[in-house]
Structure formats: C-alpha cells, structure tokens
Protein backbone atom coordinates (compact mmCIF):
# COMPACT_ATOMS: atom_id res chain seq x y z
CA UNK A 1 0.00 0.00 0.00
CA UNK A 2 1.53 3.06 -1.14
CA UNK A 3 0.30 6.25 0.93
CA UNK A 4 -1.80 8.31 -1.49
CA UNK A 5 -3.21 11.38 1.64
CA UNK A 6 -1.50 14.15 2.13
CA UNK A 7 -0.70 15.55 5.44
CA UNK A 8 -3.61 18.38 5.40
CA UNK A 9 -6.03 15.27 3.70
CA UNK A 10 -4.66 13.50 6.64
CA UNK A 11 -5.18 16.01 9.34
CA UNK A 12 -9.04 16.85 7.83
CA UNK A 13 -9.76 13.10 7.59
CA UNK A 14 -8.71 12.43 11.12
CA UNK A 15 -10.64 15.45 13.14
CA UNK A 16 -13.35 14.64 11.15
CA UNK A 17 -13.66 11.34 11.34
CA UNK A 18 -13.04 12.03 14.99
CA UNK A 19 -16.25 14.41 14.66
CA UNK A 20 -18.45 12.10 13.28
CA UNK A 21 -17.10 9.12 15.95
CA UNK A 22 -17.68 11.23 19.31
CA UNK A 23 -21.78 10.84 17.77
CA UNK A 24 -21.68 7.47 18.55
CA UNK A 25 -21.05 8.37 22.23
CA UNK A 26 -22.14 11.55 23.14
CA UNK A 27 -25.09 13.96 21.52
CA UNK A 28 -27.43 11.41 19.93
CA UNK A 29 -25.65 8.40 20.21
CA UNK A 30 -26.72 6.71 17.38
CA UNK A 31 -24.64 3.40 15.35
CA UNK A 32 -24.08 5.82 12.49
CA UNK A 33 -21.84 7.92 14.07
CA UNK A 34 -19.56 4.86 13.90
CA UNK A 35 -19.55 5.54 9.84
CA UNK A 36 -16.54 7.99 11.30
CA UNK A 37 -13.99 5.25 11.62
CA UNK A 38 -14.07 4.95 7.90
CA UNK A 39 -11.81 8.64 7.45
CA UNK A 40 -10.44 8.02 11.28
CA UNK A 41 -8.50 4.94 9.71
CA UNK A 42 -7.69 6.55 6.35
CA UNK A 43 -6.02 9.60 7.95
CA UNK A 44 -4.30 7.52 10.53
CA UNK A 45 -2.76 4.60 8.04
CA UNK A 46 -2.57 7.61 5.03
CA UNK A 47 -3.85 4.85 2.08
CA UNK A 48 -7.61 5.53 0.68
CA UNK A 49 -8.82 2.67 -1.25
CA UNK A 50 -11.32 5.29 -2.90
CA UNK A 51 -8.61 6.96 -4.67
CA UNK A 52 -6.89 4.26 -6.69
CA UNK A 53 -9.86 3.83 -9.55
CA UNK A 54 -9.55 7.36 -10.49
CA UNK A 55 -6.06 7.01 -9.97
CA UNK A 56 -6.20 10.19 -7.54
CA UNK A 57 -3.33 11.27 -4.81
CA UNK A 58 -3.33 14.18 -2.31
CA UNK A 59 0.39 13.62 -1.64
CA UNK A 60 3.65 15.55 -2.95
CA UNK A 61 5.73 13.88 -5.41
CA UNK A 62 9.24 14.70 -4.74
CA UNK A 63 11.50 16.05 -8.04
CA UNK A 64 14.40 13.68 -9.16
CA UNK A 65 16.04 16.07 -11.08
C-alpha cells in the first residue's frame, strides 16, 4: 500500500472522522456515528482505497532532477 493522503487530507480526515465518531457516544448516540472510523483509519494509516480507480493522490511527489 503506497500512501496516497496528504498531510492536510490527513489532518481533515482524522478530526473529522473524529467528529463524526464522538456521535456514537455523546449527543445522539446513534450506530451511524460509527460511519466515522471509515476517514479516522484513512487519515491515521494515510492509504484511501477510494482513490486508486480514479487514480487520484493528495500527496507531494518529490523532483528527481
């Protein structure tokens, strides 16, 4: 698994998936809220499997001039 998130994809993905986890314990508390551990894990581990059809990638590519 190559990493295909950049660091401000990463950072975004994480608080929100964060966001969208803390629903699953406090305000409503409903089982969707667990839907957050989807961008939670793809921040944290920096590889989105959504990405790789479309051939997409949020990271810098370094020059090897």
């Amino acid at each position: 698994m190559k990493s295909n998130v950049g660091s401000l994809d990463r950072i975004v993905r994480v608080v929100l998936g964060a966001g969208i986890l803390s629903l699953a314990f406090i305000g409503p508390q409903t089982p969707f809220g667990y839907i957050g551990l989807v961008p939670l894990f793809t921040g944290i581990f920096g590889f989105c499997p959504a990405y790789l059809p479309f051939g997409l990638s949020t990271c810098r590519v370094a020059d090897k001039a």
